[in-house]
C-alpha atoms as a PDB file:
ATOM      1  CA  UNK A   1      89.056  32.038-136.526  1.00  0.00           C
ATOM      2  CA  UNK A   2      86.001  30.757-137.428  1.00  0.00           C
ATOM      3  CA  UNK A   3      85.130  29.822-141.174  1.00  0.00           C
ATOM      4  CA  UNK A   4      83.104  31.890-143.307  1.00  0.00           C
ATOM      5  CA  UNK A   5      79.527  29.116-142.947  1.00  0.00           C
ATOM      6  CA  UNK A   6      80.460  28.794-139.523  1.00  0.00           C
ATOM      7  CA  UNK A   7      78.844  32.490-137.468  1.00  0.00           C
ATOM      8  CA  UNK A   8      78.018  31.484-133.821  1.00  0.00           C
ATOM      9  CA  UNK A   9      75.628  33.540-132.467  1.00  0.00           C
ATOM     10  CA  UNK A  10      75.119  34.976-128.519  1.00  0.00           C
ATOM     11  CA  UNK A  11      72.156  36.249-126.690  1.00  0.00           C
ATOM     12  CA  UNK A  12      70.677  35.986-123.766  1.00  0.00           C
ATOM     13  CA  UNK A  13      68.286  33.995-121.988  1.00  0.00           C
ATOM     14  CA  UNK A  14      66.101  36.320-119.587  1.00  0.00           C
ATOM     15  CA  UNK A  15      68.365  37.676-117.540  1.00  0.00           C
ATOM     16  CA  UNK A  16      69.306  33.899-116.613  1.00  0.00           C
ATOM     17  CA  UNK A  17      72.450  33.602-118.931  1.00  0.00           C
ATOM     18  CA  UNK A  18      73.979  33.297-122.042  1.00  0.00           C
ATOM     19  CA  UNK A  19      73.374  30.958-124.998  1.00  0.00           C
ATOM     20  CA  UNK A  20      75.922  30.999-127.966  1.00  0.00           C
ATOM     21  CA  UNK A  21      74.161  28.906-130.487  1.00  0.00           C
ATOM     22  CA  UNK A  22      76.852  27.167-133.758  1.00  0.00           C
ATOM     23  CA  UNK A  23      74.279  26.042-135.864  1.00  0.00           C
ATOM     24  CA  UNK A  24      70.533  26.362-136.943  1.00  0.00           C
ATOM     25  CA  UNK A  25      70.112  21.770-137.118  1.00  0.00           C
ATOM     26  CA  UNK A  26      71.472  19.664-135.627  1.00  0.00           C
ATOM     27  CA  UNK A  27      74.975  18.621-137.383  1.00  0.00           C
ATOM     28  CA  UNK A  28      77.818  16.874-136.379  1.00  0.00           C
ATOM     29  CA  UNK A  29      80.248  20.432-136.511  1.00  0.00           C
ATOM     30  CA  UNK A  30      77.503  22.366-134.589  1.00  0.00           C
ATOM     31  CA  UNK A  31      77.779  19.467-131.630  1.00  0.00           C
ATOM     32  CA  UNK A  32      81.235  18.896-131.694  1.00  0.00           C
ATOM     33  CA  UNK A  33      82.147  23.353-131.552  1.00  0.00           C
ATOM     34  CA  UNK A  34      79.342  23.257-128.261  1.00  0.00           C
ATOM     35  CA  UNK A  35      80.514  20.580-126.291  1.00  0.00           C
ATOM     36  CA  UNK A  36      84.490  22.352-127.030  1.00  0.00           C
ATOM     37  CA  UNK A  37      83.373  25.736-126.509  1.00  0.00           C
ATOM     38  CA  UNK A  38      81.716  25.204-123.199  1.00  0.00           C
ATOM     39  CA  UNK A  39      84.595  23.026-121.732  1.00  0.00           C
ATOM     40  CA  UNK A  40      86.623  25.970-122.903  1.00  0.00           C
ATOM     41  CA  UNK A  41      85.091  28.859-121.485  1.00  0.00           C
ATOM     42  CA  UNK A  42      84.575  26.268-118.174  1.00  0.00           C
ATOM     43  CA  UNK A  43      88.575  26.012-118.189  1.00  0.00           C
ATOM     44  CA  UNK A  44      88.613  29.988-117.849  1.00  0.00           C
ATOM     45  CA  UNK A  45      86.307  29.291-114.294  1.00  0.00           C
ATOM     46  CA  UNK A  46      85.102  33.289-115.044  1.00  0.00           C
ATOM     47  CA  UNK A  47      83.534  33.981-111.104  1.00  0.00           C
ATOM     48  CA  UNK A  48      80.325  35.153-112.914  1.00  0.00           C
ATOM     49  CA  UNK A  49      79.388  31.771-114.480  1.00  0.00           C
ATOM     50  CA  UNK A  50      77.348  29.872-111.952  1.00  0.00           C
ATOM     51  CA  UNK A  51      77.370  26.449-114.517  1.00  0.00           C
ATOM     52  CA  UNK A  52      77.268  25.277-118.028  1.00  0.00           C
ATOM     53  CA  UNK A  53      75.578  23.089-119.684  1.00  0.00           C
ATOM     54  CA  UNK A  54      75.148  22.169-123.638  1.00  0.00           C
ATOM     55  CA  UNK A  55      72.693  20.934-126.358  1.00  0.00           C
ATOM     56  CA  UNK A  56      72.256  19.599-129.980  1.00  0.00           C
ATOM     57  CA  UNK A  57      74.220  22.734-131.401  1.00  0.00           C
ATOM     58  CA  UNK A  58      74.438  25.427-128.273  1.00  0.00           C
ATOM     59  CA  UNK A  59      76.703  26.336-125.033  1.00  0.00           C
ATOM     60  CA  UNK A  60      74.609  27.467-122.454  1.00  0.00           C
ATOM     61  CA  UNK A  61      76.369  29.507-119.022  1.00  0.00           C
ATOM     62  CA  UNK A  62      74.229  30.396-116.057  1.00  0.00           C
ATOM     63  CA  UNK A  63      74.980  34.133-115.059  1.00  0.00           C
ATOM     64  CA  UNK A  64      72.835  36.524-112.652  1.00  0.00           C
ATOM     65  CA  UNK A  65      72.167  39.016-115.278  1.00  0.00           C
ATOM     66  CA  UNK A  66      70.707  41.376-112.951  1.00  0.00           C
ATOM     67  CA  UNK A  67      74.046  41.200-111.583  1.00  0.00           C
ATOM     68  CA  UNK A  68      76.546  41.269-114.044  1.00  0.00           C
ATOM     69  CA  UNK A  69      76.743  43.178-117.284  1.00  0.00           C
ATOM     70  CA  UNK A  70      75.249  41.045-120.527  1.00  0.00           C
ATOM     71  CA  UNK A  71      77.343  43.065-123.062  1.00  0.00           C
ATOM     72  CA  UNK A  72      80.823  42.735-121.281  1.00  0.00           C
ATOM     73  CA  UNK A  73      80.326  38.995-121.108  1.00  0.00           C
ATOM     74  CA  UNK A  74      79.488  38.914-124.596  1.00  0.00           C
ATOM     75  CA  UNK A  75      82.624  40.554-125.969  1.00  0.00           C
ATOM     76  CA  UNK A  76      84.468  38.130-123.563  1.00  0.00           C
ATOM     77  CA  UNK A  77      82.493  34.968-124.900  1.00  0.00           C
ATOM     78  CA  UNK A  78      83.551  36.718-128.257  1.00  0.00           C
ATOM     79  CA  UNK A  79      87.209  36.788-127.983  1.00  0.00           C
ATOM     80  CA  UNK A  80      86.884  33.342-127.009  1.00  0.00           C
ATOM     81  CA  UNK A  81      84.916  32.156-130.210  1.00  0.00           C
ATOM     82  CA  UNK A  82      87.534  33.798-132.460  1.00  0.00           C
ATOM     83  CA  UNK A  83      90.393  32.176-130.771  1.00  0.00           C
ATOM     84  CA  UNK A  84      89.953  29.276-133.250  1.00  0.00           C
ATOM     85  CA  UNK A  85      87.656  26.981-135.536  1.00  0.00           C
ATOM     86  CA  UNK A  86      85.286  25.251-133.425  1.00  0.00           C
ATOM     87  CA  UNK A  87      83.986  23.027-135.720  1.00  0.00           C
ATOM     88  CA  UNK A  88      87.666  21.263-136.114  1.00  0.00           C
ATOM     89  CA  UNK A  89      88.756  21.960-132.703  1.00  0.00           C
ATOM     90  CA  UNK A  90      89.456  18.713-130.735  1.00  0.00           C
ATOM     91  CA  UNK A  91      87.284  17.480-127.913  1.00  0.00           C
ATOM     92  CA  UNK A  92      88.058  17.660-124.601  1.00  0.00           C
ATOM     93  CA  UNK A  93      90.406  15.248-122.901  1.00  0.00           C
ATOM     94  CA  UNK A  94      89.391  12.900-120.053  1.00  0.00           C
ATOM     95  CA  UNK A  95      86.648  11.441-121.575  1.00  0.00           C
ATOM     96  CA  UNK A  96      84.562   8.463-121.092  1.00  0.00           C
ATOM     97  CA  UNK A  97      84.321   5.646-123.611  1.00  0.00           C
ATOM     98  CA  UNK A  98      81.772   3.406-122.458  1.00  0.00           C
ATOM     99  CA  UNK A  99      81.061  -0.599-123.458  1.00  0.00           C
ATOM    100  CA  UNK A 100      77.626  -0.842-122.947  1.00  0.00           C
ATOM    101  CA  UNK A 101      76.247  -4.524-123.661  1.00  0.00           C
ATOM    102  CA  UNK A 102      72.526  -4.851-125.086  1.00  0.00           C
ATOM    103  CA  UNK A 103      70.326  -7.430-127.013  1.00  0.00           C
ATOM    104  CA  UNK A 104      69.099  -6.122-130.289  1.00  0.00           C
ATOM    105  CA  UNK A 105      65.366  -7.781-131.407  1.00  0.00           C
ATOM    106  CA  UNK A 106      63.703 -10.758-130.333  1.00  0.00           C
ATOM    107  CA  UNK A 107      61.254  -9.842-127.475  1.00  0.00           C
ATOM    108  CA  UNK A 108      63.163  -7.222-125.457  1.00  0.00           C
ATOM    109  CA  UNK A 109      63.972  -4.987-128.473  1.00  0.00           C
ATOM    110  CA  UNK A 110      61.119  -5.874-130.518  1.00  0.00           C
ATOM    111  CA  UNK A 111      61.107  -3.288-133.454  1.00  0.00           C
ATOM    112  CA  UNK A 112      64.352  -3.876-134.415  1.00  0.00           C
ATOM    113  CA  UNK A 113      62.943  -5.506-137.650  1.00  0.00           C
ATOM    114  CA  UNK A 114      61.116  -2.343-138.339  1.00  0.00           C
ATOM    115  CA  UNK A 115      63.778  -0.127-138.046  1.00  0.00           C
ATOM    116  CA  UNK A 116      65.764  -2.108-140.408  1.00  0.00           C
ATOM    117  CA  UNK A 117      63.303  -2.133-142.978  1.00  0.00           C
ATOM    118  CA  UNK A 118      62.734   1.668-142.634  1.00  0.00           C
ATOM    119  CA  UNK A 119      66.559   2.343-143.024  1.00  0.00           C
ATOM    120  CA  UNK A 120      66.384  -0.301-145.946  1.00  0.00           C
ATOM    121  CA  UNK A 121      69.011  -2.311-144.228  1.00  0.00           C
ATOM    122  CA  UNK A 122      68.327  -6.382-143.410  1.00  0.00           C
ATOM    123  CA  UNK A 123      68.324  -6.991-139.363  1.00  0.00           C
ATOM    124  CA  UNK A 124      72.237  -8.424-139.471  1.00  0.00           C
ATOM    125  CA  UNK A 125      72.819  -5.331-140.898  1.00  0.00           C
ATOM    126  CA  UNK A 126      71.175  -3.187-138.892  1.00  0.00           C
ATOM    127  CA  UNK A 127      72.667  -4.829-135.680  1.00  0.00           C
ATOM    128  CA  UNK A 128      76.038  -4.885-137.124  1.00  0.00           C
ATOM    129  CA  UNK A 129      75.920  -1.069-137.800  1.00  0.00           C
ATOM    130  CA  UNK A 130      74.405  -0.176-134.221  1.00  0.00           C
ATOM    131  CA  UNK A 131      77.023  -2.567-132.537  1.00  0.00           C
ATOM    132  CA  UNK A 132      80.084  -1.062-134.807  1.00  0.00           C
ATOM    133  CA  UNK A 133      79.869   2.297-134.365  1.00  0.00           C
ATOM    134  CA  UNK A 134      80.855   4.724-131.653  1.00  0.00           C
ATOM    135  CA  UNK A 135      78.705   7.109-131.018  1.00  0.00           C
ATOM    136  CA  UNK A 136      79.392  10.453-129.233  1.00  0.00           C
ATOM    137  CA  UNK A 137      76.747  11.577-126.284  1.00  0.00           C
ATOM    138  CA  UNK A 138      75.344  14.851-128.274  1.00  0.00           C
ATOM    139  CA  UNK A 139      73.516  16.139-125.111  1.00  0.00           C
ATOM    140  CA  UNK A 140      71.307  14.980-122.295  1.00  0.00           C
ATOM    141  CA  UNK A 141      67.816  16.229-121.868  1.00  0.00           C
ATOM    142  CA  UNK A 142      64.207  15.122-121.858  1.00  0.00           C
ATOM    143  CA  UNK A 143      64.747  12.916-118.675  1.00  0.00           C
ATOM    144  CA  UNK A 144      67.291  13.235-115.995  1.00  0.00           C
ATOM    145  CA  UNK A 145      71.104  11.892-117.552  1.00  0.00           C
ATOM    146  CA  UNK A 146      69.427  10.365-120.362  1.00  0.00           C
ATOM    147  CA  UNK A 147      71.631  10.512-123.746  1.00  0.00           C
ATOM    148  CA  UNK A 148      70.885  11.314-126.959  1.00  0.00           C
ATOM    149  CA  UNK A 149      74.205   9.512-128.906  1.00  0.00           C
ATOM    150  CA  UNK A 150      74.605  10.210-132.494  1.00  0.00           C
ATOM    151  CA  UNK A 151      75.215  10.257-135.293  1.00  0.00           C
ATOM    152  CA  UNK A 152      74.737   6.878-137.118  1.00  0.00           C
ATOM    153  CA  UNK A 153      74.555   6.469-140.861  1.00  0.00           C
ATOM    154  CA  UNK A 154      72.707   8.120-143.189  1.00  0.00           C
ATOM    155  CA  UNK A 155      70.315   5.256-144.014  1.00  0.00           C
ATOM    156  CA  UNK A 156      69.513   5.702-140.064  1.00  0.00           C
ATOM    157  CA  UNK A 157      67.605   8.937-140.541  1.00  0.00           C
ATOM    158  CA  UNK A 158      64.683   6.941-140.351  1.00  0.00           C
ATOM    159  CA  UNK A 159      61.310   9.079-139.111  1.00  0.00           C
ATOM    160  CA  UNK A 160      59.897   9.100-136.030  1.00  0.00           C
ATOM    161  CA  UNK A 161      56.395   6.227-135.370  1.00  0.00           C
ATOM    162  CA  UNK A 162      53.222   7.992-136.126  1.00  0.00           C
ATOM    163  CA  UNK A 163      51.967   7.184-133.111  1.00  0.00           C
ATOM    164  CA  UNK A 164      53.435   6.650-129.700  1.00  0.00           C
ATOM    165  CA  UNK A 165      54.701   3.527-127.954  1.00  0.00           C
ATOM    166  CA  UNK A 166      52.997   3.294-124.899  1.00  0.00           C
ATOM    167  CA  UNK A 167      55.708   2.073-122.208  1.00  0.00           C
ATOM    168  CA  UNK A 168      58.879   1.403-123.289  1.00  0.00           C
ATOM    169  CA  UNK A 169      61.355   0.460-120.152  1.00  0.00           C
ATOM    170  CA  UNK A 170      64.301   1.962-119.019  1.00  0.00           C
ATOM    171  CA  UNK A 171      67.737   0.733-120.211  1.00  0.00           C
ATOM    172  CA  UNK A 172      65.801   0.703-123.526  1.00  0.00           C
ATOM    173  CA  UNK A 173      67.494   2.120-126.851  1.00  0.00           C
ATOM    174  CA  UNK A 174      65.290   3.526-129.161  1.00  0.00           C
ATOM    175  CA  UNK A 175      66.424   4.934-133.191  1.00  0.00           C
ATOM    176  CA  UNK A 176      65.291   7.924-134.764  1.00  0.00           C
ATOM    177  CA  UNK A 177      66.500  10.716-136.940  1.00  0.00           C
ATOM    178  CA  UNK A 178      70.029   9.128-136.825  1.00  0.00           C
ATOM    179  CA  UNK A 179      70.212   9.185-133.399  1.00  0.00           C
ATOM    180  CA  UNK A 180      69.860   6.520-130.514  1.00  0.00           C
ATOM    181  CA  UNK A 181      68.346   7.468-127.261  1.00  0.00           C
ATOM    182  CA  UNK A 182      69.536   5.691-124.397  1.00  0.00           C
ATOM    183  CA  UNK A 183      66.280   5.352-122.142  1.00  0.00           C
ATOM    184  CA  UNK A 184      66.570   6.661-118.613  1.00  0.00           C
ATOM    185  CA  UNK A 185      63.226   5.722-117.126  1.00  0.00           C
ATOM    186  CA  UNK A 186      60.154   4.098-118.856  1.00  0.00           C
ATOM    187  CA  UNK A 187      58.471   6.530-120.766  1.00  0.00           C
ATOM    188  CA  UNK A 188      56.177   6.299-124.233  1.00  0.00           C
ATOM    189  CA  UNK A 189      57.653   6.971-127.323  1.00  0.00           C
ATOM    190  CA  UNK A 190      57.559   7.622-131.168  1.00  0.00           C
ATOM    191  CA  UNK A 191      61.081   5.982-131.503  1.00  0.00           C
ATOM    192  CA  UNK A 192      61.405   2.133-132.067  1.00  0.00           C
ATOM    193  CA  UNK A 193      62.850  -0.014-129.768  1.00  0.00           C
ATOM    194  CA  UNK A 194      65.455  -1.863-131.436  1.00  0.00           C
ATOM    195  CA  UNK A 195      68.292  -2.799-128.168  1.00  0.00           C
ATOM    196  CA  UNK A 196      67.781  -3.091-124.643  1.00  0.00           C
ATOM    197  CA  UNK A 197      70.424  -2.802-121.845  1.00  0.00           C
ATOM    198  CA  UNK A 198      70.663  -2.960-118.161  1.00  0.00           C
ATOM    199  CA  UNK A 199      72.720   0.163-118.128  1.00  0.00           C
ATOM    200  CA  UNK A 200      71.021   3.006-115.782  1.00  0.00           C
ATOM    201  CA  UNK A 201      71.864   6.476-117.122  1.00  0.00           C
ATOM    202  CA  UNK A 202      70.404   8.198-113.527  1.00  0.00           C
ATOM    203  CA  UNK A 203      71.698   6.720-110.386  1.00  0.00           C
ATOM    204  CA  UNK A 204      70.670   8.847-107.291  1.00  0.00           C
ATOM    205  CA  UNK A 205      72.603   7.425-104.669  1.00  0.00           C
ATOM    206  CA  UNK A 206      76.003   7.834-106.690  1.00  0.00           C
ATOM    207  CA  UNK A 207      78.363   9.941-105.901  1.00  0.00           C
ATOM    208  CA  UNK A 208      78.411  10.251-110.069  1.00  0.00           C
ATOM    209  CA  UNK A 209      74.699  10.853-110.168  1.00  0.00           C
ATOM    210  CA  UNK A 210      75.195  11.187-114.353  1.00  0.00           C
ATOM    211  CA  UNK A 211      77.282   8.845-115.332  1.00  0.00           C
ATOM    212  CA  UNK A 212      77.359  10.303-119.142  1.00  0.00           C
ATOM    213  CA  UNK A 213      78.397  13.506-120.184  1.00  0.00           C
ATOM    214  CA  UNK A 214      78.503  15.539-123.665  1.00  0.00           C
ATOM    215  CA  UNK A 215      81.444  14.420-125.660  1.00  0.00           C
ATOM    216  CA  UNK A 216      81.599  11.097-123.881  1.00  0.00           C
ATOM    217  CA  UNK A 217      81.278   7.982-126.402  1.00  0.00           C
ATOM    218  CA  UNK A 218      79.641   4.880-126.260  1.00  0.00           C
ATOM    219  CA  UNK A 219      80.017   1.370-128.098  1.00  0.00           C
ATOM    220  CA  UNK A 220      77.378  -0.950-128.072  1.00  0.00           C
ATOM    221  CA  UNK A 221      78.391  -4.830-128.107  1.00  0.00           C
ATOM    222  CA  UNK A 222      75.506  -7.212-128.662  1.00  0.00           C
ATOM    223  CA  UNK A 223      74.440 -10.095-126.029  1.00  0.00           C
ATOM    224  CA  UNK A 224      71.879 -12.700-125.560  1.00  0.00           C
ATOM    225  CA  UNK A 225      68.037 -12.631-123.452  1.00  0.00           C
ATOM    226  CA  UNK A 226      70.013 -14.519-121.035  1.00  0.00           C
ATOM    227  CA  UNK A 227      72.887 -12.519-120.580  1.00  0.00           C
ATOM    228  CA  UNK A 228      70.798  -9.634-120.241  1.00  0.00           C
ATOM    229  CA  UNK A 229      69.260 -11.386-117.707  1.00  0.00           C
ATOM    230  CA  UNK A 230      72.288 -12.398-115.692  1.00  0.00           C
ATOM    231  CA  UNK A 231      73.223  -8.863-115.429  1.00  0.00           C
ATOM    232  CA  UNK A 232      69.759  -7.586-114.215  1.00  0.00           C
ATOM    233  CA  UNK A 233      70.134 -10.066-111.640  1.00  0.00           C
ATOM    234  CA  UNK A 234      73.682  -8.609-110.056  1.00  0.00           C
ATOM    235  CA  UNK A 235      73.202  -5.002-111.207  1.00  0.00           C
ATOM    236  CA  UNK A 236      72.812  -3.007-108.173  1.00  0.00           C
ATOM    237  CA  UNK A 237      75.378  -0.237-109.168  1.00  0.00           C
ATOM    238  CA  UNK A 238      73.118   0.232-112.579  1.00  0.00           C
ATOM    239  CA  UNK A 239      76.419  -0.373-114.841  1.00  0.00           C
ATOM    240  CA  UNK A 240      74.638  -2.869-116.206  1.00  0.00           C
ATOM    241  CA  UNK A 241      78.074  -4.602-117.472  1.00  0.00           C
ATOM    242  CA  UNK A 242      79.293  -2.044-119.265  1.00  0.00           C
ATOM    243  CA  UNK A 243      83.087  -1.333-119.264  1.00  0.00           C
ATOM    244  CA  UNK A 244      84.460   2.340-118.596  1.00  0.00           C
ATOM    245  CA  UNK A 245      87.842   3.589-120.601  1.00  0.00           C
ATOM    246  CA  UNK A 246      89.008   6.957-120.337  1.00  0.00           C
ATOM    247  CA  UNK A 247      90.151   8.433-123.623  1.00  0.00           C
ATOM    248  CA  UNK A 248      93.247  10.623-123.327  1.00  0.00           C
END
């Protein structure tokens, strides 16, 4: 059953699918209930559910409505949402923990400093809190696999820049809102670039073309320029040194 704050809502998207939606911001109960609702409702493999995907706070399944009937898939999608709590319900087994090594300030992660002093934190500290704590992968989006990974500290809900960042490169990982974005490609910005890994969140040629999923976590473990630098040399499956761990 779900708790009395906690009323999921469903409706549909064109006549492309369903969305069922746990939470109006983005919270830590809203992620966790989408990323266990959708890898529920995939365990069910219903035939009329072409794929799933999920968000910040929503489970999203690709149906043909023109095909199949919106309101009997809602009363399904129903039954499944009052099975339990969501927002306490445990994530899904076999996932990923990845060690992903990165340099934090100096000239490859150069606002570091700034970041700190927004979150009122000295630079040790900051590094010591983006290096000790796992983060979850909330959802991909804006650029193909790349991870928004959450949810850091409450001093870490640090605004966005004013203005934009011109190029930041790709490996890059940039703080905002309490979040960390794991760069995918260059792009600009209006999050600061405090860390900077070799670790390559698309890889084309892979059979594992993603290789971060919701619910997955991630641990950063600070390293030097010249690390860095030894793995850029000898990283041509884009792991970029990190190690992988399967969490039961």
């Amino acid at each position: 059953m779900q708790t009395a704050s906690f009323v999921p809502s469903i409706r549909s998207v064109g006549l492309n699918g369903l969305l069922v939606t746990f939470g109006e911001r983005a919270t830590d109960a809203a992620n966790r209930a989408a990323i266990a609702f959708r890898a529920e409702v995939d365990s069910l493999a219903w035939p009329e559910i072409a794929e799933s995907s999920s968000t910040l706070v929503s489970a999203f399944f690709r149906v043909d409505l023109a095909e199949h009937d919106f309101e009997g898939l809602r009363d399904r999608l129903n039954a499944v949402l009052a099975s339990k709590d969501w927002t306490t319900t445990a994530l899904p087994s076999n996932r990923t923990l990845w060690t992903i090594p990165a340099v934090f300030g100096g000239p490859r992660a150069p606002q570091l400093a700034e970041a700190a002093e927004a979150a009122c934190l000295s630079v040790a500290q900051a590094e010591a809190a983006l290096t000790s704590t796992r983060l979850r992968v909330l959802t991909l989006g804006f650029a193909p696999g790349q991870p928004y990974l959450g949810t850091l500290g409450e001093e870490w809900n640090i605004p966005r820049q004013v203005g934009l960042s011109p190029n930041i490169p790709a490996g890059a990982l940039v703080a905002a809102v309490r979040q960390i974005c794991l760069f995918t490609k260059d792009t600009p910005t209006g999050w600061r670039h405090v860390g900077q890994s070799a670790f390559a969140c698309f890889r084309p040629s892979s059979t594992t073309p993603f290789p971060l999923a919701p619910g997955d976590e991630v641990q950063f473990t600070a390293i030097t320029d010249q690390e860095l630098a030894r793995i850029e040399a000898h990283n041509a499956d884009g792991a970029g040194g990190a190690l992988r761990e399967v969490l039961e």
